[in-house]
C-alpha atoms as a PDB file:
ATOM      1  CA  UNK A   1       0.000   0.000   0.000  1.00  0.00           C
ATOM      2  CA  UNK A   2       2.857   2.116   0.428  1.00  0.00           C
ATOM      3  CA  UNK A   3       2.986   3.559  -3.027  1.00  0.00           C
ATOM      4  CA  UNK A   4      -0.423   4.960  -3.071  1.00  0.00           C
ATOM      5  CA  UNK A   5       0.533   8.075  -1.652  1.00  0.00           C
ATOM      6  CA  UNK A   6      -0.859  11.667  -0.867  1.00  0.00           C
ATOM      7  CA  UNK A   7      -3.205  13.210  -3.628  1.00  0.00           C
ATOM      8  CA  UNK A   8      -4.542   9.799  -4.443  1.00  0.00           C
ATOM      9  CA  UNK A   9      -8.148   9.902  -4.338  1.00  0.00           C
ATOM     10  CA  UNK A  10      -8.278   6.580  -1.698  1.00  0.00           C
ATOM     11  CA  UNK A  11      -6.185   8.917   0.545  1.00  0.00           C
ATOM     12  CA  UNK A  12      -7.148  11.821   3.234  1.00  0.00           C
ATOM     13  CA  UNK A  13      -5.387  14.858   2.810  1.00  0.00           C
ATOM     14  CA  UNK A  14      -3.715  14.289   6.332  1.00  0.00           C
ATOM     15  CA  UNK A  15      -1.574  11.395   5.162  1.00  0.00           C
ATOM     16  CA  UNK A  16       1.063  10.022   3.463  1.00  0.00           C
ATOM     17  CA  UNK A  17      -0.149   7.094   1.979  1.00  0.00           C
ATOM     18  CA  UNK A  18      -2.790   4.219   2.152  1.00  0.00           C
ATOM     19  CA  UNK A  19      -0.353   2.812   5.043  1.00  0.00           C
ATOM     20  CA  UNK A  20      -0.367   5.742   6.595  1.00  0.00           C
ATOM     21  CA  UNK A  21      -4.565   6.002   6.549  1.00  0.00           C
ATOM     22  CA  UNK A  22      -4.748   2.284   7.536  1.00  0.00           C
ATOM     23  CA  UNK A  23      -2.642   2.369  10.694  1.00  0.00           C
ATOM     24  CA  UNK A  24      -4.233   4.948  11.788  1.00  0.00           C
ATOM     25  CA  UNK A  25      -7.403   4.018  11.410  1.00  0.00           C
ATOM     26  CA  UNK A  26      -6.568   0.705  12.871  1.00  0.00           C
ATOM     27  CA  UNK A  27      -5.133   2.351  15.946  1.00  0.00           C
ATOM     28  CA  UNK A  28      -7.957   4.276  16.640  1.00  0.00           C
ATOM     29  CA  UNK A  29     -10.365   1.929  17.044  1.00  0.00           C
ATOM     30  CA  UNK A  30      -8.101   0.302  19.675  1.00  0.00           C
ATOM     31  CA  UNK A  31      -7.831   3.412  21.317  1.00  0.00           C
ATOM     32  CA  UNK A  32     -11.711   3.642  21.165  1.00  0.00           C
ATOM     33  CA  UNK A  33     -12.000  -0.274  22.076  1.00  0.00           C
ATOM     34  CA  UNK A  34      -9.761   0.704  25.545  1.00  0.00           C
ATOM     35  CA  UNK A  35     -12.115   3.320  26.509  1.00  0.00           C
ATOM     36  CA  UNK A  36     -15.285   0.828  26.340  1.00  0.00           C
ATOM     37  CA  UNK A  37     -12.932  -1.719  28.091  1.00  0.00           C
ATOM     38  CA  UNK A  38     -12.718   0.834  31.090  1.00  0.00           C
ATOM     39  CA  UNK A  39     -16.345   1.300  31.041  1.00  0.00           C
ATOM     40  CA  UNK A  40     -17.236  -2.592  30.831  1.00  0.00           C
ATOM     41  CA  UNK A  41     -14.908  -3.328  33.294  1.00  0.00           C
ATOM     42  CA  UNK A  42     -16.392  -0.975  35.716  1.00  0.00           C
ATOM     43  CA  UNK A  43     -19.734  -2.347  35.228  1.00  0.00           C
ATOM     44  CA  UNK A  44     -18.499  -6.142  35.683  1.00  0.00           C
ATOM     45  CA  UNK A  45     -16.928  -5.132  38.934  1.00  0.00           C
ATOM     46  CA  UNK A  46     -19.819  -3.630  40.588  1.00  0.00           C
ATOM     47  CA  UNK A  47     -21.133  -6.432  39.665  1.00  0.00           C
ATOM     48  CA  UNK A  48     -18.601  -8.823  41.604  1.00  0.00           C
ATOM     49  CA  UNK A  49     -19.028  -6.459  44.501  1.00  0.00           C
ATOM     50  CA  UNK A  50     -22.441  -6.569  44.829  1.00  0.00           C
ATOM     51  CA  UNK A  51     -22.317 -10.259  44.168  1.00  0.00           C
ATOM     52  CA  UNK A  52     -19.981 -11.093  46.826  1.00  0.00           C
ATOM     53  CA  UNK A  53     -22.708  -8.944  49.529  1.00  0.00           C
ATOM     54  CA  UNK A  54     -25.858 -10.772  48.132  1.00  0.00           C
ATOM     55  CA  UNK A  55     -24.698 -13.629  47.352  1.00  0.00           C
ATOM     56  CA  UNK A  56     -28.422 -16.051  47.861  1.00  0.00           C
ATOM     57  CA  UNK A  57     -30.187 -13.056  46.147  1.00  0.00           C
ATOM     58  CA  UNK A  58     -28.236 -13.180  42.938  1.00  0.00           C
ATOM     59  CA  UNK A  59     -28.209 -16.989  42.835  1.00  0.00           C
ATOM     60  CA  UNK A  60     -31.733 -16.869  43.373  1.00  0.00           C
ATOM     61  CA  UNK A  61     -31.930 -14.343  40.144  1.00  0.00           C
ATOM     62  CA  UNK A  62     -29.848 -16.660  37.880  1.00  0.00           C
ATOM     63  CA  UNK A  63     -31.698 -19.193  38.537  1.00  0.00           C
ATOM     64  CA  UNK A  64     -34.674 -17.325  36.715  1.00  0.00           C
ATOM     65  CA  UNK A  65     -32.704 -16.473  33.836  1.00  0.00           C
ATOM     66  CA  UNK A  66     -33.546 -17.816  30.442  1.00  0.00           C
ATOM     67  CA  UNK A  67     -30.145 -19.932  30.225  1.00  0.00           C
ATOM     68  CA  UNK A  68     -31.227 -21.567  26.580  1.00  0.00           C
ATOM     69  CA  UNK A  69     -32.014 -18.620  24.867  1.00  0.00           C
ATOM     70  CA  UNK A  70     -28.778 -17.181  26.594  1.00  0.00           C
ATOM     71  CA  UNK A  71     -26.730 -20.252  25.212  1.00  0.00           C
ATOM     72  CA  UNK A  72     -28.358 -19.967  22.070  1.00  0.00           C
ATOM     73  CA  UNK A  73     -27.618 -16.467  21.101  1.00  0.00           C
ATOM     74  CA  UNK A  74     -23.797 -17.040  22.630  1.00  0.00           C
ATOM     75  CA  UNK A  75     -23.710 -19.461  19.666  1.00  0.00           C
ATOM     76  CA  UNK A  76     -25.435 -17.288  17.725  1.00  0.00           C
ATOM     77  CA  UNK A  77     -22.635 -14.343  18.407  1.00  0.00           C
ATOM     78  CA  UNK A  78     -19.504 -16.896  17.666  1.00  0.00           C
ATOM     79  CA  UNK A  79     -20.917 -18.070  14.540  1.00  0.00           C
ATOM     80  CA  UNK A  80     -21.471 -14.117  13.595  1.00  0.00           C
ATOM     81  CA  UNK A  81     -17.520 -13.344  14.742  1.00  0.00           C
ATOM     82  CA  UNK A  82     -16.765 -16.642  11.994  1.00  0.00           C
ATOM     83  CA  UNK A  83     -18.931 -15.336   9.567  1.00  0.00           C
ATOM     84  CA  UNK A  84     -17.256 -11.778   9.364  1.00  0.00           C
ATOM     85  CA  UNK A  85     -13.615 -12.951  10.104  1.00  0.00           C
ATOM     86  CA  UNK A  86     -14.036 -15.619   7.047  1.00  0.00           C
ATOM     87  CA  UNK A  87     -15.325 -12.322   4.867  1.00  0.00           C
ATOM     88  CA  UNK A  88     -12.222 -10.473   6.152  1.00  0.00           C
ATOM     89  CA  UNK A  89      -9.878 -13.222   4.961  1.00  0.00           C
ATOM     90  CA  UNK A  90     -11.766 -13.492   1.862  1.00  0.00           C
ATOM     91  CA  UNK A  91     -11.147  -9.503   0.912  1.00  0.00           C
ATOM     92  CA  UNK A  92      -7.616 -10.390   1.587  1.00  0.00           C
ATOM     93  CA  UNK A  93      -7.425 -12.124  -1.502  1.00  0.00           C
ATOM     94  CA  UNK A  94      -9.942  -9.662  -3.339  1.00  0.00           C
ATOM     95  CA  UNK A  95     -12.902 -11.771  -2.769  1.00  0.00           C
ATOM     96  CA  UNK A  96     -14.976  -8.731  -2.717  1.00  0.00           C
ATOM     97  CA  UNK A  97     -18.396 -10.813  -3.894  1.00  0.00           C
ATOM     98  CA  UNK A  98     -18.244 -13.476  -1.011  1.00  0.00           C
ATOM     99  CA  UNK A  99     -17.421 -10.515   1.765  1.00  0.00           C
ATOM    100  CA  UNK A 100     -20.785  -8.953   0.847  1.00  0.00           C
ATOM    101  CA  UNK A 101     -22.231 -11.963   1.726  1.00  0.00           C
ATOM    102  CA  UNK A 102     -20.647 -12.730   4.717  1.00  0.00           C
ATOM    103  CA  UNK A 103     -21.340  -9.463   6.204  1.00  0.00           C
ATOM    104  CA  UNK A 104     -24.942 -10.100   5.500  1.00  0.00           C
ATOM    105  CA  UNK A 105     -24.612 -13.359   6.948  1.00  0.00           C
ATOM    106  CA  UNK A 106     -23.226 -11.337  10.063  1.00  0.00           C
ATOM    107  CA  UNK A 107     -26.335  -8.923   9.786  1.00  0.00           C
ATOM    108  CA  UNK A 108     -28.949 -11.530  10.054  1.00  0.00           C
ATOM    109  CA  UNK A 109     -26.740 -13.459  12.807  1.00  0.00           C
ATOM    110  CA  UNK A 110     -26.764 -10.233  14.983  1.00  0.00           C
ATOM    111  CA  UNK A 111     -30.426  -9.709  14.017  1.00  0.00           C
ATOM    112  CA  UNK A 112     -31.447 -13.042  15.455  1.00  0.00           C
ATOM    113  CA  UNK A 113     -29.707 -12.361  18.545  1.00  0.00           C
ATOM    114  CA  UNK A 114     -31.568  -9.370  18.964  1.00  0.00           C
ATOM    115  CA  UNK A 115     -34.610 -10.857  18.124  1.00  0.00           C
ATOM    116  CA  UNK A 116     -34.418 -13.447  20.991  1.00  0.00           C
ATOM    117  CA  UNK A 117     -33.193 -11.026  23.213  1.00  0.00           C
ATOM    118  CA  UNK A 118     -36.610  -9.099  22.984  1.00  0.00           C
ATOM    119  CA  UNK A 119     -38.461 -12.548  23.334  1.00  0.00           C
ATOM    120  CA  UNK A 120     -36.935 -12.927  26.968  1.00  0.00           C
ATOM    121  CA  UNK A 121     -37.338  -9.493  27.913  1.00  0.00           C
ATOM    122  CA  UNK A 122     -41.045  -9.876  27.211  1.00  0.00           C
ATOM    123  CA  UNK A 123     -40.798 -13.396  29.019  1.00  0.00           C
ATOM    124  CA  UNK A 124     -39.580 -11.297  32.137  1.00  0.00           C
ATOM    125  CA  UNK A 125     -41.974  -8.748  31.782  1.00  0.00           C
ATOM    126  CA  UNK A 126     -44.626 -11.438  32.307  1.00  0.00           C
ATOM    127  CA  UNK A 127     -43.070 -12.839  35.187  1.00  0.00           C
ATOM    128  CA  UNK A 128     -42.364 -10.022  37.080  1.00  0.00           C
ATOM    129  CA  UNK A 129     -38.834 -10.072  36.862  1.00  0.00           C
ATOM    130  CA  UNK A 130     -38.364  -6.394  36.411  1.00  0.00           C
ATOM    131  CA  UNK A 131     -36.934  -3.920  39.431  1.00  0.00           C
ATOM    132  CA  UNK A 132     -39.937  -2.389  40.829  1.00  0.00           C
ATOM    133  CA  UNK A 133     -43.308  -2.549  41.992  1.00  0.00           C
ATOM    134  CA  UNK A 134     -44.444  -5.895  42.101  1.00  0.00           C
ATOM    135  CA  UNK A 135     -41.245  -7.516  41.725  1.00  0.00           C
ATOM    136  CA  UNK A 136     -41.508 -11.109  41.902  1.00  0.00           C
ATOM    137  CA  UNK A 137     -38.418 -11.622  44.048  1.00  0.00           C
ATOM    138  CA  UNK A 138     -38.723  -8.844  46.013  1.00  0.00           C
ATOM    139  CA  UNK A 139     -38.216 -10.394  49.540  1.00  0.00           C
ATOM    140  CA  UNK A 140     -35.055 -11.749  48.188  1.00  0.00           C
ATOM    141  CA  UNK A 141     -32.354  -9.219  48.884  1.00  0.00           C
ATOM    142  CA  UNK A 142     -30.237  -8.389  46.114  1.00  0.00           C
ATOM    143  CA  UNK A 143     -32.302  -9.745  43.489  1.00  0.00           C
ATOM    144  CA  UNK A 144     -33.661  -6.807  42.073  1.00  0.00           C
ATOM    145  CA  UNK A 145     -29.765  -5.613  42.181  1.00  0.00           C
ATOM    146  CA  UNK A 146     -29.010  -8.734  39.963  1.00  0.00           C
ATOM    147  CA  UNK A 147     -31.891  -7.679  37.362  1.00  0.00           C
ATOM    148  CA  UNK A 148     -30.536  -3.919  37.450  1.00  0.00           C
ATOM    149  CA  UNK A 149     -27.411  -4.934  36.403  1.00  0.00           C
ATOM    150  CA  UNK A 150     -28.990  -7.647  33.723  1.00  0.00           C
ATOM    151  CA  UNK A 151     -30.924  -4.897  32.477  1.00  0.00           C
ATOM    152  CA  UNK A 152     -28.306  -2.485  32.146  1.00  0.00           C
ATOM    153  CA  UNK A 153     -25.673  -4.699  31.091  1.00  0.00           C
ATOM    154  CA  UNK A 154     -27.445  -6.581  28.282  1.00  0.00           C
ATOM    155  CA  UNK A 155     -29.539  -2.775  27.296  1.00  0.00           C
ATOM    156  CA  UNK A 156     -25.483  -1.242  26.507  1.00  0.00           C
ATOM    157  CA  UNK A 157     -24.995  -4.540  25.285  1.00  0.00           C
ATOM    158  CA  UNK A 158     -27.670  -4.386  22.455  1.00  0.00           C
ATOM    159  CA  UNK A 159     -27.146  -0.718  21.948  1.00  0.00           C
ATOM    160  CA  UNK A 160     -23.408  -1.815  20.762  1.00  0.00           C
ATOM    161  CA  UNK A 161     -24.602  -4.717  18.921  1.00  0.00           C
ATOM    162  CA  UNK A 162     -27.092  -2.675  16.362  1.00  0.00           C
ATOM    163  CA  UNK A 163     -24.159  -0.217  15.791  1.00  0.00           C
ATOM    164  CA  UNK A 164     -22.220  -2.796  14.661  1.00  0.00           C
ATOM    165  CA  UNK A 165     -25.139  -4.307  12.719  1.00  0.00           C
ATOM    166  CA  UNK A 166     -25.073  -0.608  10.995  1.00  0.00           C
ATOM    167  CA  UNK A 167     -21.212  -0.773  10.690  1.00  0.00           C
ATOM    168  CA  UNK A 168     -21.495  -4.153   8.835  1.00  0.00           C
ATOM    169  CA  UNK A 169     -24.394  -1.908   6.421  1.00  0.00           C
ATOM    170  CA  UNK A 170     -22.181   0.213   5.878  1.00  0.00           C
ATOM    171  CA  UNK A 171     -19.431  -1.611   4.909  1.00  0.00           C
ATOM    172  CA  UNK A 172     -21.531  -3.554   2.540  1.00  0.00           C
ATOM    173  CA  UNK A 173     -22.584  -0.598   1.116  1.00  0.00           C
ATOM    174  CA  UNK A 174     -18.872   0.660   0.542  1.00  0.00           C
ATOM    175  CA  UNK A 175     -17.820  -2.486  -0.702  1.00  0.00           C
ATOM    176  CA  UNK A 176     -20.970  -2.617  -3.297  1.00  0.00           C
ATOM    177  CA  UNK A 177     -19.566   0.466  -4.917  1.00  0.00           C
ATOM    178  CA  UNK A 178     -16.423  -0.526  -5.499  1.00  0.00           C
ATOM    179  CA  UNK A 179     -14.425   1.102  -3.007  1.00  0.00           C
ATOM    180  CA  UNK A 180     -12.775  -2.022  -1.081  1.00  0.00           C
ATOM    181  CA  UNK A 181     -10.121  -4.345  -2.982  1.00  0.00           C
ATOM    182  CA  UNK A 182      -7.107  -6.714  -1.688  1.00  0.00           C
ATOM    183  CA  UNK A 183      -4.976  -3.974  -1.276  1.00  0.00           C
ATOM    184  CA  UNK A 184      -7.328  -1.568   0.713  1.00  0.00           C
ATOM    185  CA  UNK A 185     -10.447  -2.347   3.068  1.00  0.00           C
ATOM    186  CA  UNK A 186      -9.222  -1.259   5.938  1.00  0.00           C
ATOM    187  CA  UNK A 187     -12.947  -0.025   6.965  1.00  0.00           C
ATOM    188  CA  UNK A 188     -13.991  -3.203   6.909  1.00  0.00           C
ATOM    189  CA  UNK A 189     -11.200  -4.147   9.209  1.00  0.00           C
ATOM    190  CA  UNK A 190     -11.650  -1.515  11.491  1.00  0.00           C
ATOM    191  CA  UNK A 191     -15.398  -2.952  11.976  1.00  0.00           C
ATOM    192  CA  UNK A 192     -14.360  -6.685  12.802  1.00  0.00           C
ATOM    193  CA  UNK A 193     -12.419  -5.315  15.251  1.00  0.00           C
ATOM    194  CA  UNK A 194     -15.377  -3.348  16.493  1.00  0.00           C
ATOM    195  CA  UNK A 195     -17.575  -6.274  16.202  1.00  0.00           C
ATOM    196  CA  UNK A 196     -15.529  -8.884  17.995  1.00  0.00           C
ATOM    197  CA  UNK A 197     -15.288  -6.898  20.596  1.00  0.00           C
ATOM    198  CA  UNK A 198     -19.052  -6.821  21.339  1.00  0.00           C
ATOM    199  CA  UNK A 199     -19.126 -10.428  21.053  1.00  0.00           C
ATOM    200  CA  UNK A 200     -16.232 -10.685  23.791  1.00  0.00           C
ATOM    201  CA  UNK A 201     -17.940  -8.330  26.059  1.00  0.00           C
ATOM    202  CA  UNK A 202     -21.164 -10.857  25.582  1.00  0.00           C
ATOM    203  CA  UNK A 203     -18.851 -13.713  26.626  1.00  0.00           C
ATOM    204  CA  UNK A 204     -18.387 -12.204  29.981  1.00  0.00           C
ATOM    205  CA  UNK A 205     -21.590 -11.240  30.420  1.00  0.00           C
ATOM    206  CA  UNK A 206     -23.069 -14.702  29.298  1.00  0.00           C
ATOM    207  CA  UNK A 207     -21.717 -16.694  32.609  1.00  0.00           C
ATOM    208  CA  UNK A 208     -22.461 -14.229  35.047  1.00  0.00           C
ATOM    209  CA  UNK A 209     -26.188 -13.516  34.055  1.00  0.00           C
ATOM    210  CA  UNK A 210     -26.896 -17.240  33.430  1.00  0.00           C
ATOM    211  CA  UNK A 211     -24.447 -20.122  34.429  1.00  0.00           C
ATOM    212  CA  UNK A 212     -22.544 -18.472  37.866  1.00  0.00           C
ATOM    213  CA  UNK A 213     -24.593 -19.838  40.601  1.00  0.00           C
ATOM    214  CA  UNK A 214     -27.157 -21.723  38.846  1.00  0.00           C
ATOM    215  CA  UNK A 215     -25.946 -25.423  39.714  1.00  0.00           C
ATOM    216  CA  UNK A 216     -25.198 -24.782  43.602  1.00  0.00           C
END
């Protein structure tokens, strides 16, 4: 990439060549990727804390949590991390055709996940599983802690996930028109890296909401 160089339309004004662009670009999003590590982290330690002062109360909460459609969208979220990392490989060797479909393989993966995610919030809705009024285990202490942090958790969690599902769009989009080859898709880099990362954070979050607990 080095020889595509300043004034070429592929490359900003503020570099010095597609290398250049690509680095940077690529270094940003880790940058961006260590901020939302400092703000999962904080999240997941509360979490231990609270855990480790109600300990019956959030077993008690786990033990109402949908584990199968939990274990089913975790599978759903690996197979959507294959499906984009195989496109990425593919647009390597300028496979452009097969990473379109990937990424909409990725799209519908990450749609499905929502999808089931909304069926068990309705599923607590029904059974009074949400902090409140008429919370089902309210003379459980901690619970409704538990389902604060399940709510907000997975919520941020979701909110991530349909950015990246509008990422992967976009990306499509780009790579439609003609602007992606072998030697430049750095974009569509950028967004795996973007997109694994949601799917890590969901592997944390997976055991604690549904597994830790559950068979003691």
């Amino acid at each position: 990439m080095a020889e595509i160089r300043a004034g070429h339309p592929a490359v900003g004004m503020q570099y010095e060549d597609l290398r250049h662009q690509s680095d940077t670009a690529l270094v940003g999003m880790w940058l961006f990727l260590a901020t939302e590590i400092l703000f999962f982290g904080a999240l997941l330690f509360a979490y231990m804390v609270y855990r480790l002062w109600y300990p019956a109360g959030f077993v008690a909460a786990v033990r109402h949590a949908n584990v199968l459609i939990g274990t089913i969208n975790t599978a759903i979220l690996l197979t959507s991390s294959f499906t984009l990392t195989a496109g990425l490989l593919l647009a390597r060797v300028g496979d452009m055709r097969r990473l379109v479909w990937a990424c909409l393989a990725t799209m519908a993966l990450g749609l499905a996940f929502i999808g089931l995610k909304a069926v068990e919030y309705v599923e607590d809705f029904h059974e009074h599983l949400v902090p409140g009024a008429g919370f089902a285990l309210a003379e459980t202490p901690g619970a409704q802690i538990f389902y604060l942090f399940y709510y907000s958790a997975t919520g941020i969690h979701l909110v991530h996930l349909a950015i990246g599902i509008g990422l992967v769009a976009y990306i499509v989009r780009r790579t439609r028109r003609g602007d992606f080859s072998a030697r430049y898709h750095t974009p569509a880099e950028v967004v795996g890296l973007y997109w694994s990362f949601v799917d890590i954070v969901w592997l944390f979050l997976y055991p604690l909401i549904y597994l830790v607990g559950r068979g003691g």
